[in-house]
Protein backbone atom coordinates (compact mmCIF):
# COMPACT_ATOMS: atom_id res chain seq x y z
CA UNK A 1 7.75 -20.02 -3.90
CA UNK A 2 5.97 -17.61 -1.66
CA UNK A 3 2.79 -15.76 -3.13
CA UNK A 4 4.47 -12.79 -2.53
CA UNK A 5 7.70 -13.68 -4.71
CA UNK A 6 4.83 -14.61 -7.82
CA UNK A 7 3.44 -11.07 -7.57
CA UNK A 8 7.19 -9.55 -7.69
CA UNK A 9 7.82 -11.45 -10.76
CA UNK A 10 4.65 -10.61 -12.41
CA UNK A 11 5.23 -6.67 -11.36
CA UNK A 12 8.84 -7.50 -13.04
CA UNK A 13 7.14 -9.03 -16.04
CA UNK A 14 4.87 -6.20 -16.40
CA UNK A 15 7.70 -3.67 -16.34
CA UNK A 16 9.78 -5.15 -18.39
CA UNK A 17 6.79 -4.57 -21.21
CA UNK A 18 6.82 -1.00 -20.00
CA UNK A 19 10.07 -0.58 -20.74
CA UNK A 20 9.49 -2.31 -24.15
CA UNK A 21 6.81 -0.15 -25.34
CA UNK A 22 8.47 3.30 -23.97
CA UNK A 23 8.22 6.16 -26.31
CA UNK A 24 5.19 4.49 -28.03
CA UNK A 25 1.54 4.86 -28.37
CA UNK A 26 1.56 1.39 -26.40
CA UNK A 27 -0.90 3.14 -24.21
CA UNK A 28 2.65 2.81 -21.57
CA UNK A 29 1.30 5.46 -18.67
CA UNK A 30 -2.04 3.69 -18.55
CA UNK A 31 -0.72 0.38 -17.91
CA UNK A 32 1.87 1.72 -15.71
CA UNK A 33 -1.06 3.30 -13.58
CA UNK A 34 -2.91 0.12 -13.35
CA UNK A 35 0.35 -1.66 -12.10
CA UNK A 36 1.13 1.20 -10.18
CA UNK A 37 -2.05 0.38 -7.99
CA UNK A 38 -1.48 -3.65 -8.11
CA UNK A 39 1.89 -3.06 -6.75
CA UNK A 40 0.62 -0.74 -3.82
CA UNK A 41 -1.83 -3.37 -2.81
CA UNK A 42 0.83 -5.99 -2.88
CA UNK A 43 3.34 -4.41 -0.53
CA UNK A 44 6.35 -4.44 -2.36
CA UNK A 45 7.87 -1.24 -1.89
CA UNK A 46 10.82 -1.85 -4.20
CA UNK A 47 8.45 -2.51 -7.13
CA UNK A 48 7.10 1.16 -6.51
CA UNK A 49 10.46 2.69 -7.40
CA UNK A 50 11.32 1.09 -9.98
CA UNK A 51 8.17 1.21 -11.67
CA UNK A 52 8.08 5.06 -11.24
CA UNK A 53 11.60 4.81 -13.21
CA UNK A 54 10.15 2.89 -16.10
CA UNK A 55 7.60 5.71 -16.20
CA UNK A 56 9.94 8.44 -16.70
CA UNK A 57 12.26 5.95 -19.26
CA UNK A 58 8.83 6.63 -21.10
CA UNK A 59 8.67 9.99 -20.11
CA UNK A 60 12.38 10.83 -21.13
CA UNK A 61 12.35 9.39 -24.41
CA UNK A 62 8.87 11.58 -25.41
CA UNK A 63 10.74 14.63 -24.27
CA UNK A 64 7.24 15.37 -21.38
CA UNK A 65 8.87 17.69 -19.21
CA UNK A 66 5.71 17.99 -17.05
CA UNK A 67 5.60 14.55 -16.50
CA UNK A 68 9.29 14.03 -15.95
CA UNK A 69 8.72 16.53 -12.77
CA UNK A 70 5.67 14.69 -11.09
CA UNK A 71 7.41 11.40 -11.55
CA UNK A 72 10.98 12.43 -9.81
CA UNK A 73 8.30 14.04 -6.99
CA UNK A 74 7.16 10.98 -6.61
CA UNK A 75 10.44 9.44 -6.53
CA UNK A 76 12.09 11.34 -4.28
CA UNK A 77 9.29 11.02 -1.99
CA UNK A 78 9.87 7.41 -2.41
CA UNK A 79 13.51 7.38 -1.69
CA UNK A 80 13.31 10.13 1.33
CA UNK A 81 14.46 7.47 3.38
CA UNK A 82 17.72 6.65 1.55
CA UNK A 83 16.04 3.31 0.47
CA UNK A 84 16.40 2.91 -3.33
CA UNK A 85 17.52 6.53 -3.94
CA UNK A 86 19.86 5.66 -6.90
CA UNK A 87 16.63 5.59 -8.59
CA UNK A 88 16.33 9.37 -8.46
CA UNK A 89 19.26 10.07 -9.55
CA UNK A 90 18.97 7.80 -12.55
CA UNK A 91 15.68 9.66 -13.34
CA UNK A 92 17.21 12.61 -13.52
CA UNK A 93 20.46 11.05 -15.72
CA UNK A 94 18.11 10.45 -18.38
CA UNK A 95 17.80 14.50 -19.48
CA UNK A 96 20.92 15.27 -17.83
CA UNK A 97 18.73 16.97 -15.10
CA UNK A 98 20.62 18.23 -12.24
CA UNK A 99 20.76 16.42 -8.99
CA UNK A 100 21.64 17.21 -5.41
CA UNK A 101 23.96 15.69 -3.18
CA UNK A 102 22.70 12.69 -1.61
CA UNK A 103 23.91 9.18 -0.71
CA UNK A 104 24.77 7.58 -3.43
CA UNK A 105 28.18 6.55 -4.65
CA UNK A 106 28.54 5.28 -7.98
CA UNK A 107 31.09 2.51 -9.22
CA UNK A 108 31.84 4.83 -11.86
CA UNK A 109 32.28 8.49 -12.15
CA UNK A 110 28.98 10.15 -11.58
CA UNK A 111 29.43 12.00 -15.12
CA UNK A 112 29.87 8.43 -16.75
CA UNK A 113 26.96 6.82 -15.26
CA UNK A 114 25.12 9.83 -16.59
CA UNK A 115 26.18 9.72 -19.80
CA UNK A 116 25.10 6.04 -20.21
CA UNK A 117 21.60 6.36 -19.07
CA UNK A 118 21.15 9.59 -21.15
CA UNK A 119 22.77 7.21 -24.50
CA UNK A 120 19.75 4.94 -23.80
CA UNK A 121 17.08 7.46 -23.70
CA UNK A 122 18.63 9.16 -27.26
CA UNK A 123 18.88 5.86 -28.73
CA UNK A 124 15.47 4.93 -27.78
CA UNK A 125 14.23 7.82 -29.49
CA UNK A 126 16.19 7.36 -32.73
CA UNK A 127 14.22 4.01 -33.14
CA UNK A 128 11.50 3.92 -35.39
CA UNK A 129 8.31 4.24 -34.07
CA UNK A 130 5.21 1.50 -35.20
């Protein structure tokens, strides 16, 4: 395995705890900053948006509408290329947010794909919270 491959997994490791802890006083956008910087110096661009999605899972289920706008800034910024830009739109599933045309087709109907990210973030927050 390549060094580079290692790093990806750990990033995927580390996100995968994100998402765990989301909607808890797991100190989530902390870590996620930390990574956030780990992954820049890495390289891996795909890490980037799919961290930044984790982020506003987190963000989504606390209901932070401030920090649900930075994070589909940063996002779209991100995806301006077309590269990954399903990721924005997901981001913006998860409070039923509006979202402009772009280029990406679902396998589904757009309103069905919708639907099931914004299930996850309401049953997130119906958990119980340690």
């Amino acid at each position: 395995m390549s060094g580079l491959t290692l790093r990806q997994t750990g990033h995927t490791i580390d996100m995968a705890a994100l998402v765990r802890d989301a909607g808890t006083g797991c100190d989530v956008l902390a870590r996620a900053h930390v990574l956030r910087e780990e992954i820049r110096v890495s390289g891996v661009a795909v890490a980037t948006a799919i961290l930044e999605l984790v982020v506003r899972f987190h963000q989504a289920v606390l209901g932070d509408d401030q920090g649900v706008t930075e994070t589909i800034a940063r996002l779209r910024e991100l995806t301006d290329g077309g590269d990954y830009a399903y990721c924005t739109d997901i981001a913006a599933f998860m409070d039923d947010r509006h979202t402009p045309p772009g280029p990406v087709r679902w396998n589904d109907d757009e309103a069905t794909v919708r639907g099931r990210w914004r299930h996850l973030v309401l049953a997130r927050r119906s958990l119980p919270q340690s």
